[in-house]
N, C-alpha and C. Protein backbone atom coordinates (compact mmCIF):
# COMPACT_ATOMS: atom_id res chain seq x y z
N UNK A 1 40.74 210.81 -61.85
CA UNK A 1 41.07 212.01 -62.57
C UNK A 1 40.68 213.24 -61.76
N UNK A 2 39.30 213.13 -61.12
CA UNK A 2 39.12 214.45 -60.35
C UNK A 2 39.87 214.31 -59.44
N UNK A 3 40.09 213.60 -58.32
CA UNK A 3 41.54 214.00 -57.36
C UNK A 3 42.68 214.41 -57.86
N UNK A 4 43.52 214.23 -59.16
CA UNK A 4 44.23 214.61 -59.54
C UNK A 4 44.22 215.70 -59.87
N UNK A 5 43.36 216.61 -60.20
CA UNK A 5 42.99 217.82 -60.93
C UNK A 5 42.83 218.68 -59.19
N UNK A 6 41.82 218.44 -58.16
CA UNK A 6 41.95 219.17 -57.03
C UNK A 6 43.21 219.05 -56.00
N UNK A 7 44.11 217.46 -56.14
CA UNK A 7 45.44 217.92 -56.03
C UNK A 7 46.52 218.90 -56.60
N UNK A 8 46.50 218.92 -58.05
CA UNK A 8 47.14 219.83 -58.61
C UNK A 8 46.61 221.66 -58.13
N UNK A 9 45.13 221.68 -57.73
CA UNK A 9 45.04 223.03 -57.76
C UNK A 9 45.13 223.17 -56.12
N UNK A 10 45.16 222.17 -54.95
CA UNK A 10 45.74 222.64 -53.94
C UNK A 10 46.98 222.82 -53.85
N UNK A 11 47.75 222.48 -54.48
CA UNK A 11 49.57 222.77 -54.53
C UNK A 11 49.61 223.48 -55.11
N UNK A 12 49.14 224.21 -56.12
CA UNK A 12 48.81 225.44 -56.61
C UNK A 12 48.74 226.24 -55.60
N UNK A 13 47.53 226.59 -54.85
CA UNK A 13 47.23 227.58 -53.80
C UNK A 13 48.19 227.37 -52.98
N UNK A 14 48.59 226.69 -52.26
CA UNK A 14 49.56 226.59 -51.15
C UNK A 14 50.68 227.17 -51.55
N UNK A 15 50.98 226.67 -53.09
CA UNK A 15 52.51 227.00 -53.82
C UNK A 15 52.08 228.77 -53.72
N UNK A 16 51.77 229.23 -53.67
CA UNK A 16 51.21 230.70 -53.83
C UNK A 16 51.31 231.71 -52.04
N UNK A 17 50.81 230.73 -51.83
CA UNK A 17 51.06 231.50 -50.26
C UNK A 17 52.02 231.17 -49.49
N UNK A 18 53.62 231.18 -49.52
CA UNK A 18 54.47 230.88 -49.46
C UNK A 18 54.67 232.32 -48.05
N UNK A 19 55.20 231.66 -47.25
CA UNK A 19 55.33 232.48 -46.22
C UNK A 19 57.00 233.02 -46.21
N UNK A 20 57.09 234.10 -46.23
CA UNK A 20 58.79 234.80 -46.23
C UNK A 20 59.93 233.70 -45.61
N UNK A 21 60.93 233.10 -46.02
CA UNK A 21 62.04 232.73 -45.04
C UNK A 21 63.52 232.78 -45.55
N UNK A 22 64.14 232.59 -44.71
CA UNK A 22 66.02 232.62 -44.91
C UNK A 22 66.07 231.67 -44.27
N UNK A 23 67.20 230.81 -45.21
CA UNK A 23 67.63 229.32 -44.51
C UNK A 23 68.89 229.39 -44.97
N UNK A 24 69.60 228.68 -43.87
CA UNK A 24 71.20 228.98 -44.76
C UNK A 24 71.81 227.57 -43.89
N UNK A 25 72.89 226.81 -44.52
CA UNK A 25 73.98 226.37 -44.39
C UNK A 25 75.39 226.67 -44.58
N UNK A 26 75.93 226.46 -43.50
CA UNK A 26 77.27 226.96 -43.40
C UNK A 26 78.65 225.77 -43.37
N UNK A 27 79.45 226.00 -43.85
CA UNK A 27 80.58 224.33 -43.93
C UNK A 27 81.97 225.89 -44.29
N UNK A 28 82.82 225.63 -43.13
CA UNK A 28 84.20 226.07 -42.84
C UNK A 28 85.26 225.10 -42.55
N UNK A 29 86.03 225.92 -43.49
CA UNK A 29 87.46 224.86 -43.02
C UNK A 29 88.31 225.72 -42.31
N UNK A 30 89.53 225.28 -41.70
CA UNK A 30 90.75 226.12 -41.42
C UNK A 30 91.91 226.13 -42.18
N UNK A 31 92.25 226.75 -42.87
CA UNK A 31 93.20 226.65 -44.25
C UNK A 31 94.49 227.47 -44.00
N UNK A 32 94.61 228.07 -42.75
CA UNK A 32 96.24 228.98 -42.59
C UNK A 32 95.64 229.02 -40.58
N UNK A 33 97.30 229.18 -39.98
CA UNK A 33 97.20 229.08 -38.55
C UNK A 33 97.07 230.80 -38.29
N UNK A 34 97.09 231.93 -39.10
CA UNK A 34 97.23 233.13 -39.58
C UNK A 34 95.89 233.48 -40.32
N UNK A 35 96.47 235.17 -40.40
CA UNK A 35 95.34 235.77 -41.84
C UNK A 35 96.16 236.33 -42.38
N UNK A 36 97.57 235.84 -42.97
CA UNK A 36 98.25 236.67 -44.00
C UNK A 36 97.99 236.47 -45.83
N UNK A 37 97.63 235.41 -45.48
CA UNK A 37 97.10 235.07 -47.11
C UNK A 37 95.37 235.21 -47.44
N UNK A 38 94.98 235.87 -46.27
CA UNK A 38 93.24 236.27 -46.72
C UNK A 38 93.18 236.91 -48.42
N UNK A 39 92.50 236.24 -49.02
CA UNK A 39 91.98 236.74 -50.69
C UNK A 39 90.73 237.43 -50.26
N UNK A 40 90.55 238.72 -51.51
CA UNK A 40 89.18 239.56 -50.90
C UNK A 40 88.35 238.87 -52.14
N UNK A 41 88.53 237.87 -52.31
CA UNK A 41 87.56 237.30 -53.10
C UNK A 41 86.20 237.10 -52.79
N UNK A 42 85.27 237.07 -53.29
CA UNK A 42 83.68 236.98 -52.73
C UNK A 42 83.27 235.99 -54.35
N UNK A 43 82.70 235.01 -53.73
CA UNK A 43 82.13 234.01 -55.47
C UNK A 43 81.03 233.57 -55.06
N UNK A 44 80.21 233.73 -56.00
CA UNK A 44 78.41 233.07 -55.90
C UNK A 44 77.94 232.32 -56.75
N UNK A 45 77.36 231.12 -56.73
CA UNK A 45 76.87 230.14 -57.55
C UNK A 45 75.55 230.00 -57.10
N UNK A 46 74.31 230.50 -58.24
CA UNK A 46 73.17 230.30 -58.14
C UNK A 46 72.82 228.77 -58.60
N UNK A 47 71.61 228.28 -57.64
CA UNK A 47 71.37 227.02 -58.30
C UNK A 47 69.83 226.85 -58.10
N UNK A 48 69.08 225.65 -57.85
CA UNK A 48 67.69 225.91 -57.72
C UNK A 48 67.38 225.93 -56.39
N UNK A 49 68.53 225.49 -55.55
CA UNK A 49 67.83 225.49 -53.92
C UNK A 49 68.44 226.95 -53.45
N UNK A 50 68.75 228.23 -54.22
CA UNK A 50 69.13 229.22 -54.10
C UNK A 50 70.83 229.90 -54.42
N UNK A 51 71.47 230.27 -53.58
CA UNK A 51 72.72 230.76 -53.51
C UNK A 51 73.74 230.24 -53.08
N UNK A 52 75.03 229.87 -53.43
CA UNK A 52 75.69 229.31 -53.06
C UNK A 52 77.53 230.79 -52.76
N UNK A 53 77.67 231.23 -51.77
CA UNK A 53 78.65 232.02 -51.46
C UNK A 53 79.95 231.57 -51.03
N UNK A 54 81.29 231.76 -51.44
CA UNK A 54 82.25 231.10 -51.19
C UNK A 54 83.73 232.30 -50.90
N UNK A 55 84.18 232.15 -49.65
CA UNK A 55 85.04 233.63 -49.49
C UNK A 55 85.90 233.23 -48.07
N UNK A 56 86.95 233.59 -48.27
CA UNK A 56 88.61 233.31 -47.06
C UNK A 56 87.50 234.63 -45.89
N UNK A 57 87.67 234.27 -44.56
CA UNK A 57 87.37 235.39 -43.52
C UNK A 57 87.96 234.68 -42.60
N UNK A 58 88.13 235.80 -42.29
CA UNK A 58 89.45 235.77 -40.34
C UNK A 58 88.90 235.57 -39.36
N UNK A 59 88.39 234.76 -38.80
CA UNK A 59 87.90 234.32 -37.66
C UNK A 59 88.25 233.98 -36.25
N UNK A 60 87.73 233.74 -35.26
CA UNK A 60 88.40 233.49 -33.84
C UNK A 60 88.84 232.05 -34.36
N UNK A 61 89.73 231.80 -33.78
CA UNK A 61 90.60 230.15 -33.31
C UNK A 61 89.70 228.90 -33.75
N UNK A 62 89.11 229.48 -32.82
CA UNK A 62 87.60 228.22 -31.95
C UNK A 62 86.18 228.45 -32.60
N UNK A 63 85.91 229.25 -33.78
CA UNK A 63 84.80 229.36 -34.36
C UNK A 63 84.07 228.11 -34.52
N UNK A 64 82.90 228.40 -34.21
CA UNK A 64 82.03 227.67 -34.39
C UNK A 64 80.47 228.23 -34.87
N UNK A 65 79.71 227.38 -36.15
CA UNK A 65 78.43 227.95 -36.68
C UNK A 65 77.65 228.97 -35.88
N UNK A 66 77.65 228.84 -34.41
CA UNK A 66 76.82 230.05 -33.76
C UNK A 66 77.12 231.20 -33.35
N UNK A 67 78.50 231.44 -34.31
CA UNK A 67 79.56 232.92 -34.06
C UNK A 67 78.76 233.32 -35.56
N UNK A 68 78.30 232.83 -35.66
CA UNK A 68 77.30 233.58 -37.44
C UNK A 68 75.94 234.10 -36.96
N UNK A 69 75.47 234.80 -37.68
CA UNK A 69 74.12 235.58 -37.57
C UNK A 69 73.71 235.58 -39.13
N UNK A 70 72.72 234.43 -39.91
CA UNK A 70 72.01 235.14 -41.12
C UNK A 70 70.51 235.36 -40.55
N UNK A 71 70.17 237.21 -41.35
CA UNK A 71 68.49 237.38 -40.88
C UNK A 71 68.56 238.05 -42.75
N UNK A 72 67.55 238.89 -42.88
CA UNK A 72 66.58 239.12 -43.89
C UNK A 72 65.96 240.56 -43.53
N UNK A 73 66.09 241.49 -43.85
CA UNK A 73 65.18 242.82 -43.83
C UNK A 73 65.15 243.48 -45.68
N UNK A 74 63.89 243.55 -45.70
CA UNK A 74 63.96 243.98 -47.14
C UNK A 74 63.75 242.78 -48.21
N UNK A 75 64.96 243.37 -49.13
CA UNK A 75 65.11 242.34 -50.41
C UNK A 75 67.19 242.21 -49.41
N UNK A 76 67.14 242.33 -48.85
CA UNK A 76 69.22 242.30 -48.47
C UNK A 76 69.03 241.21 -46.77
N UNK A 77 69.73 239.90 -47.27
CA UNK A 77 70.06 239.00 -46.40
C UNK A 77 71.39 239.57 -46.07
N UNK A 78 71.45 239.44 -44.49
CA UNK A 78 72.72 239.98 -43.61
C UNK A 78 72.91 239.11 -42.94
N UNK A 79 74.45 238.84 -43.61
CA UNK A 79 75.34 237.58 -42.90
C UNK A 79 76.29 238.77 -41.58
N UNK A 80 76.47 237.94 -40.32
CA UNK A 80 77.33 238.95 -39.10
C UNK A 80 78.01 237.76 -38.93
N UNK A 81 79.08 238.00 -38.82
CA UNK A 81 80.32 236.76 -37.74
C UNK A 81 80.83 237.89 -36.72
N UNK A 82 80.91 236.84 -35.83
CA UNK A 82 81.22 237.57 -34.67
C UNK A 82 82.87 237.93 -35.13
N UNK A 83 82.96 239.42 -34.29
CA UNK A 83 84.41 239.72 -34.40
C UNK A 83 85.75 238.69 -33.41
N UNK A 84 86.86 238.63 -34.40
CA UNK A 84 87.69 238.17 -33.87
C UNK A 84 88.25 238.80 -32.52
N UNK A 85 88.19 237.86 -31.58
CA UNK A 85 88.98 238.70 -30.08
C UNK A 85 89.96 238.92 -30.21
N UNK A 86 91.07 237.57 -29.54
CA UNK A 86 92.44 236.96 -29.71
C UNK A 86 92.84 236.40 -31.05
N UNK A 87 93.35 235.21 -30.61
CA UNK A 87 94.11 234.34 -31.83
C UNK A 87 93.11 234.47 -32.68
N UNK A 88 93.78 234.48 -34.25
CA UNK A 88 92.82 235.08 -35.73
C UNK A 88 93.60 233.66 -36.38
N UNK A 89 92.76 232.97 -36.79
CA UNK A 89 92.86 232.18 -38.28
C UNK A 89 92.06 232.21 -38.95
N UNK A 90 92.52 231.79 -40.66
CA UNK A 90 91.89 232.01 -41.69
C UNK A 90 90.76 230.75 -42.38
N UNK A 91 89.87 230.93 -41.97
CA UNK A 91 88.98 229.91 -42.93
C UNK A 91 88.32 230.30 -44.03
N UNK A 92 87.91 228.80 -44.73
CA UNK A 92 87.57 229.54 -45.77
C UNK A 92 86.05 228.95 -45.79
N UNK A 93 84.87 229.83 -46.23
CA UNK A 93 83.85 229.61 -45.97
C UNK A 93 82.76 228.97 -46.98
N UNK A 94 82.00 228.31 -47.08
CA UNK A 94 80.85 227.92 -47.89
C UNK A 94 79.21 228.34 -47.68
N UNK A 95 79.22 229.08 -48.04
CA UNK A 95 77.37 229.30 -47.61
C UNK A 95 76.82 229.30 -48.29
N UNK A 96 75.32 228.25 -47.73
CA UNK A 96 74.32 228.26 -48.93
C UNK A 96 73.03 229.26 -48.14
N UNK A 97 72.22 229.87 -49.53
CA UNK A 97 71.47 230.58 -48.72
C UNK A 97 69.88 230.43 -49.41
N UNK A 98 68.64 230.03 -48.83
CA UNK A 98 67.68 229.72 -49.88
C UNK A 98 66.78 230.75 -48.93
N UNK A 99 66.25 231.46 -49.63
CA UNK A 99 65.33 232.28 -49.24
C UNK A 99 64.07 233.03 -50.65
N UNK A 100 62.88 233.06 -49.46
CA UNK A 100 62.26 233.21 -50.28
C UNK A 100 61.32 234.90 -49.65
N UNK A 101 60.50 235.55 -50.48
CA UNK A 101 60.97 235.81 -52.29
C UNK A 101 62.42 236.25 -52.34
N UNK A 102 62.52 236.43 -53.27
CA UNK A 102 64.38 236.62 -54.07
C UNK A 102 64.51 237.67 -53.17
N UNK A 103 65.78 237.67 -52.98
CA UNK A 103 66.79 239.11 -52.14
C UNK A 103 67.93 239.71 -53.59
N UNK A 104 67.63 240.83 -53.29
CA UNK A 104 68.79 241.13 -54.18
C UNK A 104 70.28 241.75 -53.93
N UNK A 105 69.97 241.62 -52.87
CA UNK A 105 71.57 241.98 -52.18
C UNK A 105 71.70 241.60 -50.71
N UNK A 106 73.08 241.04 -50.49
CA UNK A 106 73.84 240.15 -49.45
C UNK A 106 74.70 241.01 -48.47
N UNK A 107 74.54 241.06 -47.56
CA UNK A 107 75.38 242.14 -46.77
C UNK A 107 76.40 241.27 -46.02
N UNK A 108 77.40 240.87 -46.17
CA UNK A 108 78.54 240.67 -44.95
C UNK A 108 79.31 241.65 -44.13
N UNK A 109 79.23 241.58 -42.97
CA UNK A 109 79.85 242.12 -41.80
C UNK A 109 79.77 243.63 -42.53
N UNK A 110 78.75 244.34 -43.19
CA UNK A 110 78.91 245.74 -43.35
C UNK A 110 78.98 245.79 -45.01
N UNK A 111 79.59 244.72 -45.80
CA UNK A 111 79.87 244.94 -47.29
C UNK A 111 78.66 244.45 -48.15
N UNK A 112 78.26 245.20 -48.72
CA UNK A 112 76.87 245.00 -49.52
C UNK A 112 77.21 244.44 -50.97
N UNK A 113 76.70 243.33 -51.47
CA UNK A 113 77.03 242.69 -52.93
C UNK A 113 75.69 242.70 -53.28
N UNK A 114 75.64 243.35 -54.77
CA UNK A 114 74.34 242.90 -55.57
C UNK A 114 74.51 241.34 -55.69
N UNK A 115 72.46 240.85 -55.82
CA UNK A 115 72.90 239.08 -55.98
C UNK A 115 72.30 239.11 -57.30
N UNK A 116 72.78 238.52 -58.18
CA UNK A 116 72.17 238.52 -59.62
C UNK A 116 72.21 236.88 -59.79
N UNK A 117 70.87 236.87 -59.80
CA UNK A 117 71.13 234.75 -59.69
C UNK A 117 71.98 234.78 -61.59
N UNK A 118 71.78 233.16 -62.02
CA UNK A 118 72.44 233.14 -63.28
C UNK A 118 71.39 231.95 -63.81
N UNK A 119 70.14 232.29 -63.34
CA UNK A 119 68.92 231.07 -63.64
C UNK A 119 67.99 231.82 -65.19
């Protein structure tokens, strides 16, 4: 019983000193050889491992996860994709984003969204 009781209050303390971070996963498809059908849709699904963001963006050809930039200043996580050079197709994007403490607003490439979880 006493180990159980000084386990519970070291995960306690530890649970408490939680050091700042942004973690994100990213999953793209290619859904048009074009960007004529880009939607300016932006959709967010809060869950317990954080944010879930879902939105069409025009990308280079050949994109790949390290044409992304997520960092953290403040309470506002800033997503950057690199700009399209040449050939532009349309993917459509999935991002999850778990960061801790809460952010309340998401910046893509310049556009700022309040995040209002739904917990």
């Amino acid at each position: 019983m006493t180990r159980a009781i000084v386990f519970l209050l070291t995960a306690v303390v530890f649970g408490c000193n939680r050091k700042p971070f942004v973690d994100h996963k990213l999953k793209f498809e290619k859904i048009s050889d074009n960007c004529e059908n880009l939607k300016p849709s932006f959709r967010m699904v809060s869950n317990v491992a954080g944010e879930r963001y879902e939105f069409d963006k025009c990308l280079n050809a050949n994109f790949t996860k390290d044409m992304m930039n997520v960092s953290r200043r403040g309470d506002t996580v800033f997503v950057q994709f690199q700009p399209p050079a040449s050939q532009k197709v349309l993917f459509k994007i999935t991002l999850d984003i778990d960061s801790y403490p809460r952010y309340n607003f998401i910046t893509v490439d310049g556009e700022t969204f309040n995040v209002i979880p739904s917990n």
